[in-house]
C-alpha atoms as a PDB file:
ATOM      1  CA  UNK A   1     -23.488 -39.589 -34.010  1.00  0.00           C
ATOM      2  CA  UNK A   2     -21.820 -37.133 -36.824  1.00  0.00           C
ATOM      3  CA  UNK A   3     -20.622 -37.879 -40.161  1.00  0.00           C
ATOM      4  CA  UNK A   4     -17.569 -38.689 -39.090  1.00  0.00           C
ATOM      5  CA  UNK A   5     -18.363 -40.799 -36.908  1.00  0.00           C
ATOM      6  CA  UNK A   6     -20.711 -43.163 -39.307  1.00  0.00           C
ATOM      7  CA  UNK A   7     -17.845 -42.715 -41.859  1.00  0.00           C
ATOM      8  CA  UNK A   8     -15.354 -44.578 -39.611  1.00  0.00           C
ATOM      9  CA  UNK A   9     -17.839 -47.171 -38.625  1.00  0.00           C
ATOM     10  CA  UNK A  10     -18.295 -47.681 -42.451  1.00  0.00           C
ATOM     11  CA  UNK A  11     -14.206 -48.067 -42.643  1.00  0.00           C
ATOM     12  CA  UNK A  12     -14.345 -50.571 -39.491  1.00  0.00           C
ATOM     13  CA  UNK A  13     -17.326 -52.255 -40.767  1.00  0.00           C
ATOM     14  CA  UNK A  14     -19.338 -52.286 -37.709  1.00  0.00           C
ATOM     15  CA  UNK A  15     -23.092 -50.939 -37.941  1.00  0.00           C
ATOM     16  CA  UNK A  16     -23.779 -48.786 -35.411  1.00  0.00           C
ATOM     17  CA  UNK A  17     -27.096 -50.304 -33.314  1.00  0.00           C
ATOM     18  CA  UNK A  18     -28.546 -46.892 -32.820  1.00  0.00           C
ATOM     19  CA  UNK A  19     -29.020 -46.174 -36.583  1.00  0.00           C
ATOM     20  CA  UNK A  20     -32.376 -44.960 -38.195  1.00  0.00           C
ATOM     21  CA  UNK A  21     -33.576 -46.976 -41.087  1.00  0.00           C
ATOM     22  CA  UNK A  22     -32.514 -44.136 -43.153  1.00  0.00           C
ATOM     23  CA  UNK A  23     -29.000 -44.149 -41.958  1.00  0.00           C
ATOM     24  CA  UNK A  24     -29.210 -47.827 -41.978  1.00  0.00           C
ATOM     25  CA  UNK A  25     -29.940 -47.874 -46.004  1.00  0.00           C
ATOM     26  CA  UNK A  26     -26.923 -45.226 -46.607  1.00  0.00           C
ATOM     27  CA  UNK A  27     -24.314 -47.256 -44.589  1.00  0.00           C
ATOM     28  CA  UNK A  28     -25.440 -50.289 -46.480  1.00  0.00           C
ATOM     29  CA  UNK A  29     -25.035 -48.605 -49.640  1.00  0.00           C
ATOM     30  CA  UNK A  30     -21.734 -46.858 -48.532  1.00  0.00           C
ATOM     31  CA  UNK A  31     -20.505 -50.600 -47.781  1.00  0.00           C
ATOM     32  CA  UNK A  32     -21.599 -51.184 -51.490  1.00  0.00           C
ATOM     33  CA  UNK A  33     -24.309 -52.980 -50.877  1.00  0.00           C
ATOM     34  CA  UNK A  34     -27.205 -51.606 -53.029  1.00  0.00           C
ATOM     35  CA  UNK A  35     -29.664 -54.547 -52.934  1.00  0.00           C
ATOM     36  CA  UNK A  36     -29.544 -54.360 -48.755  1.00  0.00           C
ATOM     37  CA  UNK A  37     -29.817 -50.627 -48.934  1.00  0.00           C
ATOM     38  CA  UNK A  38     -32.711 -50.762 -51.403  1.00  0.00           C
ATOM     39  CA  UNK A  39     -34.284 -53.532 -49.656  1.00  0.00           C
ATOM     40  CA  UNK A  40     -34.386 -51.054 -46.138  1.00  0.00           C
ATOM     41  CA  UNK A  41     -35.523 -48.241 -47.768  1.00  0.00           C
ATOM     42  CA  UNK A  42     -38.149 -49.128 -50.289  1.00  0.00           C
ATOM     43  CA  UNK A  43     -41.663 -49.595 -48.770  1.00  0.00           C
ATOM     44  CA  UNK A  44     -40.646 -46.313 -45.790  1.00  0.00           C
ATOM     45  CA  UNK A  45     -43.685 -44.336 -47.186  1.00  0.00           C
ATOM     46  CA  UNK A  46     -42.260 -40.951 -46.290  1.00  0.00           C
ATOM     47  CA  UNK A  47     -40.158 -38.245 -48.016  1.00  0.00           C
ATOM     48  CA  UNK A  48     -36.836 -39.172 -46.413  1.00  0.00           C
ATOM     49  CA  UNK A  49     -36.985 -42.358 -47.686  1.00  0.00           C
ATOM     50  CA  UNK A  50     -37.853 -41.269 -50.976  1.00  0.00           C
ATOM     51  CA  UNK A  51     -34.867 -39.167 -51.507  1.00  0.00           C
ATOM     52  CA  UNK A  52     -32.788 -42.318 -50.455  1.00  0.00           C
ATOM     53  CA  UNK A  53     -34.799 -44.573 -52.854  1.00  0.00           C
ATOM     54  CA  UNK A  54     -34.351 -41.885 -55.562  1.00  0.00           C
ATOM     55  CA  UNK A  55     -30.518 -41.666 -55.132  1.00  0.00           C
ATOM     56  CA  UNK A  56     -30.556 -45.289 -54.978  1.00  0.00           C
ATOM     57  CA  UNK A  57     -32.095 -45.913 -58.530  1.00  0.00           C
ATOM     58  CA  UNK A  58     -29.498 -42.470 -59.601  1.00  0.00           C
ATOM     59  CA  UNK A  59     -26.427 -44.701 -58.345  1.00  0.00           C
ATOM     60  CA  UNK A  60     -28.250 -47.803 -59.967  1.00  0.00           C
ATOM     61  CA  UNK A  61     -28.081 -45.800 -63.547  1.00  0.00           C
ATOM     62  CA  UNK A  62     -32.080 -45.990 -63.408  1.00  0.00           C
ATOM     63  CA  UNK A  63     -32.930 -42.289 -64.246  1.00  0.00           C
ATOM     64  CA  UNK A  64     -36.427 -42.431 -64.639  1.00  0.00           C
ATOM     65  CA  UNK A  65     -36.943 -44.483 -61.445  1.00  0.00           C
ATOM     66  CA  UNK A  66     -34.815 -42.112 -59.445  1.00  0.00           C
ATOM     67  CA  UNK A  67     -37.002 -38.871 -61.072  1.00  0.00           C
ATOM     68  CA  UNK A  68     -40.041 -40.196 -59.992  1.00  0.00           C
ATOM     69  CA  UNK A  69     -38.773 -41.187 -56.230  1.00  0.00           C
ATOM     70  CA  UNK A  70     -37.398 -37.317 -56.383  1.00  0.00           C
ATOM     71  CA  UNK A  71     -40.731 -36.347 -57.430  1.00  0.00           C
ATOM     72  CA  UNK A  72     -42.065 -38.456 -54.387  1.00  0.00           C
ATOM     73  CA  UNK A  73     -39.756 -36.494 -52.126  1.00  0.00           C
ATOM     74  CA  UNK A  74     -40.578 -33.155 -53.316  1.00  0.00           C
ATOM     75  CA  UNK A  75     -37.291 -32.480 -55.003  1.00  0.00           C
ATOM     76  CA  UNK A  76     -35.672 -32.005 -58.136  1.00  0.00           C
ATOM     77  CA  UNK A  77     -32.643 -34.680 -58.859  1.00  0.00           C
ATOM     78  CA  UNK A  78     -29.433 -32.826 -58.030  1.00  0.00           C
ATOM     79  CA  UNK A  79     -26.514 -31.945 -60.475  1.00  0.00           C
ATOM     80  CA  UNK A  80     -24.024 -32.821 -58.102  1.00  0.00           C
ATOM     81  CA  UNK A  81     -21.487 -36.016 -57.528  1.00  0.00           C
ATOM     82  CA  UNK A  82     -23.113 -39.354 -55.849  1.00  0.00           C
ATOM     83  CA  UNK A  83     -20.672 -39.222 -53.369  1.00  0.00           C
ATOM     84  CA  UNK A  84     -22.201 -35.260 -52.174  1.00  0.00           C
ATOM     85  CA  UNK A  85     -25.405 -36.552 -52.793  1.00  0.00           C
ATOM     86  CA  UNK A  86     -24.870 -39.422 -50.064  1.00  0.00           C
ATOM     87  CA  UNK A  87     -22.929 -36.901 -48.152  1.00  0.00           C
ATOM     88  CA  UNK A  88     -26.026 -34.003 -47.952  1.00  0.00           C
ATOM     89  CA  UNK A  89     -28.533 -37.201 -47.011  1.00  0.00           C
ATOM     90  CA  UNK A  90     -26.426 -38.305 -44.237  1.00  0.00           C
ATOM     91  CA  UNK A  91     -26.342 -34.891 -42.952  1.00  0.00           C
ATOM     92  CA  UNK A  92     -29.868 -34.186 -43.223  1.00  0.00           C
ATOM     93  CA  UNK A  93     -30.674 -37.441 -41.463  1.00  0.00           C
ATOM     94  CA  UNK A  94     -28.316 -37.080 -38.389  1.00  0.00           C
END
């Protein structure tokens, strides 16, 4: 699987079987579903996760949530768009 192929099963809204539970919580969360993204991601006790539960509270508006799951991750909380945020995830998850 590639990006665009998870984007166009996001447009035909059909999850793929074959996901990870990280790619899982992002096409959740691309379908607008936050709460079923969250709910995936939120007791993974590894980095990956982290970064996804950190953009999740950053899309949520929940700034000091999201610092501290960036903190959990090991990174910083990015100055870029949500939508290149969830882009550079994806892509570092495939």
């Amino acid at each position: 699987m590639n990006l665009q192929q998870l984007k166009e099963s996001i447009d035909e809204n059909k999850i793929p079987d074959d996901l990870s539970v990280y790619l899982k919580a992002l096409w959740y969360d691309a379908k607008g579903n936050w709460d079923e993204a969250h709910q995936i991601i939120q007791d993974v006790p590894d980095k990956n996760a982290s970064w996804i539960h950190a953009y999740l509270h950053r899309k949520e508006g929940d700034i000091n949530n999201a610092d501290y799951w960036y903190n959990q991750a090991g990174r910083k909380r990015p100055n870029i768009s949500l939508n290149e945020e969830w882009e550079e995830i994806v892509k570092a998850m495939l």
